[in-house]
C-alpha atoms as a PDB file:
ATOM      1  CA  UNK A   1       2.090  25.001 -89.039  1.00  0.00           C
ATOM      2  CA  UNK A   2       0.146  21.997 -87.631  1.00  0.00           C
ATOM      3  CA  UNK A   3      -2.259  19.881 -90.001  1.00  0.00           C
ATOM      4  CA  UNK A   4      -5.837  21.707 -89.315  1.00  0.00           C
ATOM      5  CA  UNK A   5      -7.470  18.747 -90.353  1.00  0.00           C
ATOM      6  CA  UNK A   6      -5.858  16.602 -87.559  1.00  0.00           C
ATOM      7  CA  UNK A   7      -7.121  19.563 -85.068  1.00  0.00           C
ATOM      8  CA  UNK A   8      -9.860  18.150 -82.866  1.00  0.00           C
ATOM      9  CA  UNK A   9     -11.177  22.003 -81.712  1.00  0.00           C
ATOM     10  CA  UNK A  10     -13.899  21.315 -78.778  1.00  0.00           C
ATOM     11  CA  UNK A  11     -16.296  23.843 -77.926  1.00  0.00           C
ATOM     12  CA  UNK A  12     -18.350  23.631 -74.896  1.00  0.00           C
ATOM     13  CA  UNK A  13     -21.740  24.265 -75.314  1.00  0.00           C
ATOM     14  CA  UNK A  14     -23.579  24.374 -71.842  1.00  0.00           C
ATOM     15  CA  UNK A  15     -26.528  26.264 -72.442  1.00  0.00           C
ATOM     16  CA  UNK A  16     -24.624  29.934 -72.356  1.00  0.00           C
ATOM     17  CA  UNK A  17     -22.871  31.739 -74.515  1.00  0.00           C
ATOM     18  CA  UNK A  18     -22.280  32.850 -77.804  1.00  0.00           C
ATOM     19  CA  UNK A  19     -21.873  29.202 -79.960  1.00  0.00           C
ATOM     20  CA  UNK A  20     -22.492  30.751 -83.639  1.00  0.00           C
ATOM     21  CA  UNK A  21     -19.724  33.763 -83.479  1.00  0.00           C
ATOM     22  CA  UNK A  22     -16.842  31.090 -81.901  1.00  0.00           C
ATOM     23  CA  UNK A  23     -17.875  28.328 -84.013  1.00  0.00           C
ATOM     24  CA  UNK A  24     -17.530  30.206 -87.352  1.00  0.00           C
ATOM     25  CA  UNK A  25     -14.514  32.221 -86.103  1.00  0.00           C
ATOM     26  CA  UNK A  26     -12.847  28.719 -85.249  1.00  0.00           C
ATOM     27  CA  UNK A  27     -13.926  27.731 -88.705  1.00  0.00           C
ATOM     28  CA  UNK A  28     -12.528  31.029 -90.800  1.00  0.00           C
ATOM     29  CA  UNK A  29      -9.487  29.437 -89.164  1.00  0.00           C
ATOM     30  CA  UNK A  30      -9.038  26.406 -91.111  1.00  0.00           C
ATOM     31  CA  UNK A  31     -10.748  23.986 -88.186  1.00  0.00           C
ATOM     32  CA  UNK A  32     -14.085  22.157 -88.382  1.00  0.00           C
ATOM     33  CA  UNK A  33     -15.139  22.359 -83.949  1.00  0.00           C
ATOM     34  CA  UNK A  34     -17.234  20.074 -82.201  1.00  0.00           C
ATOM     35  CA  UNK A  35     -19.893  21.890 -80.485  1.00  0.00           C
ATOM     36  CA  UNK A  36     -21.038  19.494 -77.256  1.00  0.00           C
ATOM     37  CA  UNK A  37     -21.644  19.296 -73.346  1.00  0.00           C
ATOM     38  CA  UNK A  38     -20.330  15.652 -73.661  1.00  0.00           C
ATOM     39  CA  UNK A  39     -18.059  14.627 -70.695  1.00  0.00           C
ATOM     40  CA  UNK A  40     -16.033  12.468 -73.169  1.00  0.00           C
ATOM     41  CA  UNK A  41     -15.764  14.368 -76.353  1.00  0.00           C
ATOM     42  CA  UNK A  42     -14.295  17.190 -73.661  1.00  0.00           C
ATOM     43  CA  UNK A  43     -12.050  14.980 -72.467  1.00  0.00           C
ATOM     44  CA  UNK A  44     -10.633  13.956 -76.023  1.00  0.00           C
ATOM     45  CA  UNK A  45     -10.163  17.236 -77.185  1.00  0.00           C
ATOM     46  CA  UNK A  46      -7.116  18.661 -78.436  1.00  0.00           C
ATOM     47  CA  UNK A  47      -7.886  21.973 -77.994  1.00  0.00           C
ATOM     48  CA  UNK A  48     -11.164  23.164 -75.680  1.00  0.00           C
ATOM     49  CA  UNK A  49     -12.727  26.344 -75.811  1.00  0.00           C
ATOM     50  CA  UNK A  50     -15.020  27.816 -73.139  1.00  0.00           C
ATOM     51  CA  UNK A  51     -17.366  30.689 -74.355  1.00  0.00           C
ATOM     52  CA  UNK A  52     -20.098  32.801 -71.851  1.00  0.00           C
ATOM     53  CA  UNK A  53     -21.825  36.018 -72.028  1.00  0.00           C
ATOM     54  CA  UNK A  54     -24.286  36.806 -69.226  1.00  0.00           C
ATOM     55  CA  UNK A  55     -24.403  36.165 -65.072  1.00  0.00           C
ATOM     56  CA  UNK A  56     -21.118  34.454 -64.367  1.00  0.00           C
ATOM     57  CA  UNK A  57     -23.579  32.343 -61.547  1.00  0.00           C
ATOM     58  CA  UNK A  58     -25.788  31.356 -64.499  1.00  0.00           C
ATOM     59  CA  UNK A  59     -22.665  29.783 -66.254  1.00  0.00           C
ATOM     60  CA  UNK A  60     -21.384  28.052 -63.832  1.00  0.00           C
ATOM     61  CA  UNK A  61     -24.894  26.511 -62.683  1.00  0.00           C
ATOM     62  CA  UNK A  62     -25.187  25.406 -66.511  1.00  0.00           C
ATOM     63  CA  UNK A  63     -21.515  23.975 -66.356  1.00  0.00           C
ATOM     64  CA  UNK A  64     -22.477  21.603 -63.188  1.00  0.00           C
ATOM     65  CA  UNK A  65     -26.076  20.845 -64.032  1.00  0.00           C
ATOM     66  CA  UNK A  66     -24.884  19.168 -67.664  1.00  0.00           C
ATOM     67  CA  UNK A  67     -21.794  17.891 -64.865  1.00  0.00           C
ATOM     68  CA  UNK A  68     -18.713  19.387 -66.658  1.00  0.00           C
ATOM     69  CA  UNK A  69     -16.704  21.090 -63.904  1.00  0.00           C
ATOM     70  CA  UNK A  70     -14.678  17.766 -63.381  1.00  0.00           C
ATOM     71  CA  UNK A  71     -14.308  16.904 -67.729  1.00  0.00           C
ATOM     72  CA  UNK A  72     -13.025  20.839 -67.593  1.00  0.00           C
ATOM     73  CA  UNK A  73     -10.730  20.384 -65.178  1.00  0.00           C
ATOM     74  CA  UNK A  74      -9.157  16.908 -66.271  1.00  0.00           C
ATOM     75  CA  UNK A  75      -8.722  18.102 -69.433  1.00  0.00           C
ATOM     76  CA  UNK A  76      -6.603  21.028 -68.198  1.00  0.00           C
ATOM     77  CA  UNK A  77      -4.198  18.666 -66.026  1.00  0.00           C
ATOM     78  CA  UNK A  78      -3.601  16.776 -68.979  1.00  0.00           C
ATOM     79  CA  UNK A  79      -1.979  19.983 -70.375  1.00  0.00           C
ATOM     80  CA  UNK A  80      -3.295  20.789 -73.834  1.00  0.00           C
ATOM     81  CA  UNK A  81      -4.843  24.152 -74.640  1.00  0.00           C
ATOM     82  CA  UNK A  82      -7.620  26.102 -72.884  1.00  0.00           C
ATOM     83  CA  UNK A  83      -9.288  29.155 -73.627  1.00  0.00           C
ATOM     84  CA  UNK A  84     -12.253  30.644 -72.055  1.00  0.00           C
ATOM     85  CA  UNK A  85     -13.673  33.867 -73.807  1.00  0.00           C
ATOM     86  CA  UNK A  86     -15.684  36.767 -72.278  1.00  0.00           C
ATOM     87  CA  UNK A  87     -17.742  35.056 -69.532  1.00  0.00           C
ATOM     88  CA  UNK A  88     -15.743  31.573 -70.028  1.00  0.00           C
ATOM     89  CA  UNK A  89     -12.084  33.947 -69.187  1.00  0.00           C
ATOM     90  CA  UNK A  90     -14.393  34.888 -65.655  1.00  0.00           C
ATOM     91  CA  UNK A  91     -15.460  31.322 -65.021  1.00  0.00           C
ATOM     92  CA  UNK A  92     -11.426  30.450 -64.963  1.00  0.00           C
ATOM     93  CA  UNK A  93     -11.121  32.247 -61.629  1.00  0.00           C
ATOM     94  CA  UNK A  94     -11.614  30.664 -57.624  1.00  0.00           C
ATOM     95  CA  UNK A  95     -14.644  33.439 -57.549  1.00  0.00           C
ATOM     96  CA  UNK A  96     -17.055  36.304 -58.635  1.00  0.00           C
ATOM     97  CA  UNK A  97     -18.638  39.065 -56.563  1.00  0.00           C
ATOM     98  CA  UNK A  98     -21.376  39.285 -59.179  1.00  0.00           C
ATOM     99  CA  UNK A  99     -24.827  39.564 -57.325  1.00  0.00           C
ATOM    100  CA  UNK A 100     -23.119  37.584 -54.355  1.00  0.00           C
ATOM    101  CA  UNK A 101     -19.906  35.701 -54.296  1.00  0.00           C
ATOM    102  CA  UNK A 102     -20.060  32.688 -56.663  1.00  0.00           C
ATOM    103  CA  UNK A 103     -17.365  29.634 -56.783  1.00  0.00           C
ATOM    104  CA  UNK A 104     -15.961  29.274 -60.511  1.00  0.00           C
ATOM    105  CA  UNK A 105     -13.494  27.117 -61.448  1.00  0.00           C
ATOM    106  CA  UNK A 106     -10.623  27.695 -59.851  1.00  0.00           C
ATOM    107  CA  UNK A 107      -8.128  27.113 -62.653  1.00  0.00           C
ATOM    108  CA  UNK A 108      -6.384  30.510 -61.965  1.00  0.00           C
ATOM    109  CA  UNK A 109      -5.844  32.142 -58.626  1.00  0.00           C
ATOM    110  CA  UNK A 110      -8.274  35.452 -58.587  1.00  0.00           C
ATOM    111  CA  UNK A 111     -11.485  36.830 -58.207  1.00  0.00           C
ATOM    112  CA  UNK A 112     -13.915  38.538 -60.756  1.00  0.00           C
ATOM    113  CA  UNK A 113     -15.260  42.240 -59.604  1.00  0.00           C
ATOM    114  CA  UNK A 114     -17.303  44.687 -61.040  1.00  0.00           C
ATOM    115  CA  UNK A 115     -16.041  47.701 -63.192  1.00  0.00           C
ATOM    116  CA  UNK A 116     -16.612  50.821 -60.857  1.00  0.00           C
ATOM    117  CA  UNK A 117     -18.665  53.676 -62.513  1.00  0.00           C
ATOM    118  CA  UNK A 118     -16.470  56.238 -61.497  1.00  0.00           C
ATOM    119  CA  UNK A 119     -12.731  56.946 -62.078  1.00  0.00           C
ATOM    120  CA  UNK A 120     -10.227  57.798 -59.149  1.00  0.00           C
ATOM    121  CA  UNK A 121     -10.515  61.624 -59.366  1.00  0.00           C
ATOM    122  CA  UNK A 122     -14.034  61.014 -59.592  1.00  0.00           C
ATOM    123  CA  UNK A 123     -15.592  61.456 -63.445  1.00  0.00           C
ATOM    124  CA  UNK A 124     -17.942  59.114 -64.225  1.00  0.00           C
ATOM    125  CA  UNK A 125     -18.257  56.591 -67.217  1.00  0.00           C
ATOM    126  CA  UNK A 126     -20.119  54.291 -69.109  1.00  0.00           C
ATOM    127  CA  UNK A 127     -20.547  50.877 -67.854  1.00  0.00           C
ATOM    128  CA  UNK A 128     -20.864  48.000 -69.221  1.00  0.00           C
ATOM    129  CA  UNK A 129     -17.432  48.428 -71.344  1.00  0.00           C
ATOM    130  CA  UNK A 130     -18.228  48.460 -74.859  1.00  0.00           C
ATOM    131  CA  UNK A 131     -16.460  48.880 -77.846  1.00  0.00           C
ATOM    132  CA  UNK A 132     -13.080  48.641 -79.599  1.00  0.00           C
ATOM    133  CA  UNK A 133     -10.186  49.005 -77.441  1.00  0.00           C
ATOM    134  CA  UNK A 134      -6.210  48.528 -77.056  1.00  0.00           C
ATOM    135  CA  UNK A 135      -4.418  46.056 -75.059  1.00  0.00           C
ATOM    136  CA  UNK A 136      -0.526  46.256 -74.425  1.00  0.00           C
ATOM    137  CA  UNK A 137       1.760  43.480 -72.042  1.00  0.00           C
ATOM    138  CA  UNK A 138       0.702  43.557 -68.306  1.00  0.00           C
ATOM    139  CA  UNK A 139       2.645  45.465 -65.764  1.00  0.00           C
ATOM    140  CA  UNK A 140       4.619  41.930 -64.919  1.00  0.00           C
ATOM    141  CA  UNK A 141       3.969  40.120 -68.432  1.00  0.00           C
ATOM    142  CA  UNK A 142       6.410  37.980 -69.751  1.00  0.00           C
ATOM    143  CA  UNK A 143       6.730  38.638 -73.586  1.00  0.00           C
ATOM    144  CA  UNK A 144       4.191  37.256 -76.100  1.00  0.00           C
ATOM    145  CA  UNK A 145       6.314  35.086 -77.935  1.00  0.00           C
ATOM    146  CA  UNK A 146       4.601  31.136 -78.149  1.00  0.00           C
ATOM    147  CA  UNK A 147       1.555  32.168 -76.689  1.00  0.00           C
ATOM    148  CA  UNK A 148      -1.592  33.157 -78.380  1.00  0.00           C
ATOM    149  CA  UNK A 149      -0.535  36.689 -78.807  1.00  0.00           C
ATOM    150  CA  UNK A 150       2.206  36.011 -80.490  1.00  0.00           C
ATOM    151  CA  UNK A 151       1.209  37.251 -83.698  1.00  0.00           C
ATOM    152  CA  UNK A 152      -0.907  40.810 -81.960  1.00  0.00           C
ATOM    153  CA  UNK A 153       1.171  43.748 -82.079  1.00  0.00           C
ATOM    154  CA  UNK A 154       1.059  45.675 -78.900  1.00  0.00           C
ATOM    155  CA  UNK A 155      -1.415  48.758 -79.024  1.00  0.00           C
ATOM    156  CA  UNK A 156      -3.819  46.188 -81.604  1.00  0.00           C
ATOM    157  CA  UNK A 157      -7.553  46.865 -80.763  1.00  0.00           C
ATOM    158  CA  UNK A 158     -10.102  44.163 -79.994  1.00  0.00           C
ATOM    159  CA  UNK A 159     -13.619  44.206 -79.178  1.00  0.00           C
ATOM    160  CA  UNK A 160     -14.668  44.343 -75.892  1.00  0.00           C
ATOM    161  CA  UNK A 161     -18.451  43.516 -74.153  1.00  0.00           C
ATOM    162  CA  UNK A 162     -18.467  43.552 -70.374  1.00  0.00           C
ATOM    163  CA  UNK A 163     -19.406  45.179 -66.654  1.00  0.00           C
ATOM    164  CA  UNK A 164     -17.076  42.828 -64.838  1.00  0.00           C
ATOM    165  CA  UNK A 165     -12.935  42.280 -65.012  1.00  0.00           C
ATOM    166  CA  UNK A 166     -10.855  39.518 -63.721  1.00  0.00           C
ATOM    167  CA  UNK A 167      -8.233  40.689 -60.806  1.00  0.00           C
ATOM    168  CA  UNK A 168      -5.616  37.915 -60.991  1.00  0.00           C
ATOM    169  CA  UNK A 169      -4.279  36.556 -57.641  1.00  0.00           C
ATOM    170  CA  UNK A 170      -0.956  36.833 -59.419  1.00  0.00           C
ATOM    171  CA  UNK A 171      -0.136  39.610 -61.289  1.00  0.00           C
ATOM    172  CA  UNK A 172       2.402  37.465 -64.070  1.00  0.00           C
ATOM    173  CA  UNK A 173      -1.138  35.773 -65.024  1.00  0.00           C
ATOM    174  CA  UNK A 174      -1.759  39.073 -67.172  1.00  0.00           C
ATOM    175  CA  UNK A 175      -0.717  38.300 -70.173  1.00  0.00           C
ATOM    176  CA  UNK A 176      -2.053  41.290 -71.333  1.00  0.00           C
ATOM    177  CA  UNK A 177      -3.938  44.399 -69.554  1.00  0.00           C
ATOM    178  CA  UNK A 178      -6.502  47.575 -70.898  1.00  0.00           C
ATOM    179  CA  UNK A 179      -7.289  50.481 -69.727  1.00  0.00           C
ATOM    180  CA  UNK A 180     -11.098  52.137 -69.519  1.00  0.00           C
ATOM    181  CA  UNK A 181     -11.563  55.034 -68.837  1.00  0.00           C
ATOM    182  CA  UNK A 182      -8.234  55.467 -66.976  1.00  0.00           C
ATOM    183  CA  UNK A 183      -8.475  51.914 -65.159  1.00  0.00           C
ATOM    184  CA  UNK A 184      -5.956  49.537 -65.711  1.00  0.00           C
ATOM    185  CA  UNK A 185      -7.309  45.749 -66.331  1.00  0.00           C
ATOM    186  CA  UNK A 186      -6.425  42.409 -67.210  1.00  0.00           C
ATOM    187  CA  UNK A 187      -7.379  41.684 -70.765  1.00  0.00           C
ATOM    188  CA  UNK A 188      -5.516  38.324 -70.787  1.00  0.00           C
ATOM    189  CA  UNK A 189      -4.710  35.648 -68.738  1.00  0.00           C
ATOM    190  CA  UNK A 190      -2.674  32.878 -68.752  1.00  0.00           C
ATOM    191  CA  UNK A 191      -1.108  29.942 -66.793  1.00  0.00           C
ATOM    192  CA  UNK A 192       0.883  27.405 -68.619  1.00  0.00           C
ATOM    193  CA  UNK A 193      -2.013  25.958 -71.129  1.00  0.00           C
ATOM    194  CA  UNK A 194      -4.859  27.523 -69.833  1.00  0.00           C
ATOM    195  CA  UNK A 195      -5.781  31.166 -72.208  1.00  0.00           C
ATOM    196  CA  UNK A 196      -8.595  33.416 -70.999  1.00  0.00           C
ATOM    197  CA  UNK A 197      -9.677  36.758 -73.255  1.00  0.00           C
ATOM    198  CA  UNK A 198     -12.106  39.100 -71.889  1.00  0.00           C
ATOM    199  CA  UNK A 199     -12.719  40.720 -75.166  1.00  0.00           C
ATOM    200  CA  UNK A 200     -14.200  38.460 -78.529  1.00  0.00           C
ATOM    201  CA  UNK A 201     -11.301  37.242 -80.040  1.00  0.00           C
ATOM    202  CA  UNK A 202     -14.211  36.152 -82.947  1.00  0.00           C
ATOM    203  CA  UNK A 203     -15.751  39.861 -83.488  1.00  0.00           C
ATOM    204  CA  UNK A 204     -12.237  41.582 -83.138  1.00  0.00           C
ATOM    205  CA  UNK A 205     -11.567  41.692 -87.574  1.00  0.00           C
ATOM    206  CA  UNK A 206      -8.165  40.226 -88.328  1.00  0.00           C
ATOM    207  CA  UNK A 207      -6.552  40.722 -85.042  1.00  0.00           C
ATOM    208  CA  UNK A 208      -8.908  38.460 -83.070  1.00  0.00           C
ATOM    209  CA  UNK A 209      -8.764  35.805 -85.967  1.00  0.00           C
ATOM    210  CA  UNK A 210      -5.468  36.013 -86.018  1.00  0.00           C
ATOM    211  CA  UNK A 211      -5.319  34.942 -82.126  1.00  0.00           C
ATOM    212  CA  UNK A 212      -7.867  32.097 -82.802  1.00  0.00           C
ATOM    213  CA  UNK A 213      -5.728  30.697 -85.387  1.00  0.00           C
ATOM    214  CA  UNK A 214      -3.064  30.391 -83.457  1.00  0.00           C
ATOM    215  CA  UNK A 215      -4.856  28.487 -80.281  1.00  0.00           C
ATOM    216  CA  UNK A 216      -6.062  26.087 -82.924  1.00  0.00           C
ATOM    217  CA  UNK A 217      -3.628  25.234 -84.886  1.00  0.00           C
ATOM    218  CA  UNK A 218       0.070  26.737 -83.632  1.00  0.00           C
ATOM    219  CA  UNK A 219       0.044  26.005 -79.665  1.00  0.00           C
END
């Protein structure tokens, strides 16, 4: 295991999102984070964390008003870990179809798209997607095994808030998928360095600590 104290754990704080839950799950982990919108401080992160709840267009404005698209994206050539959560995972894509089509980062080939309110024969259900649910490999995931998973058993349950999913361009980007009320989506996603979780790795008990530890101090 890596020296926590060496771990420079960045989050970015741009004015949405859910700061207090990351920050003290990062810290039940061992790390002390940075919370900042400064270009450099992103930059000179070891690890950088993206967190979001709310209108994926609202994050994204607040990511180029305090002018971090560019930090975010040089920090993710250089090759160290990323890991957007909830909102942040959506921002990761080339676009969202919430309330229009909005530009996001483009890290990831995909699209964001809104959970439909009825099921293929037709039953309807609950949206947004609340609650505690179980995520297993995608349908063309390669195994778990150095990634930030690596120490979630498949089936483990994790806490999920959200009327939107991620559609990967590529389906070996889900590194793991869920299903709601019989729809299959990606709960996951990963390219290389760059993590996304839809659910809150930080109100998911054990499990989702368990996946924060290892982004900040195993990868």
């Amino acid at each position: 295991m890596s020296d926590k104290s060496k771990n420079n754990v960045v989050i970015i704080d741009y004015g949405v999102g859910n700061l207090l839950s990351v920050m003290r799950g990062v810290e039940v982990c061992g790390v002390n984070p940075v919370v900042t919108n400064c270009p450099d401080e992103i930059l000179n992160a070891d690890r950088l964390i993206l967190p979001g709840v709310g209108a994926f267009s609202d994050g994204m404005r607040g990511l180029s008003d305090k002018k971090l698209i560019e930090p975010i994206k040089e920090f993710v050539k250089k090759g160290r870990p990323f890991l957007g959560i909830c909102l942040g995972m959506q921002m990761i894509l080339d676009e969202s179809h919430e309330f229009g089509t909005n530009k996001g980062l483009g890290l990831i080939p995909g699209k964001v798209l809104s959970i439909p309110g009825k099921s293929a024969e037709g039953g309807k259900f609950k949206i947004p997607h609340i609650g505690w649910t179980s995520i297993r490999p995608g349908n063309n995931s390669k195994d778990w095994q150095n990634t930030i998973l690596q120490n979630t058993k498949k089936e483990d349950s994790v806490y999920f808030v959200h009327s939107f999913y991620v559609l990967p361009k590529h389906e070996e980007n889900t590194l793991a998928s869920c299903n709601y009320a019989g729809k299959d989506f990606c709960a996951v996603i990963n390219n290389e360095n760059i993590y996304g979780c839809q659910f809150h790795p930080e109100k998911s008990g054990t499990v989702g600590i368990g996946i924060l530890d290892f982004f900040c101090n195993e990868l």
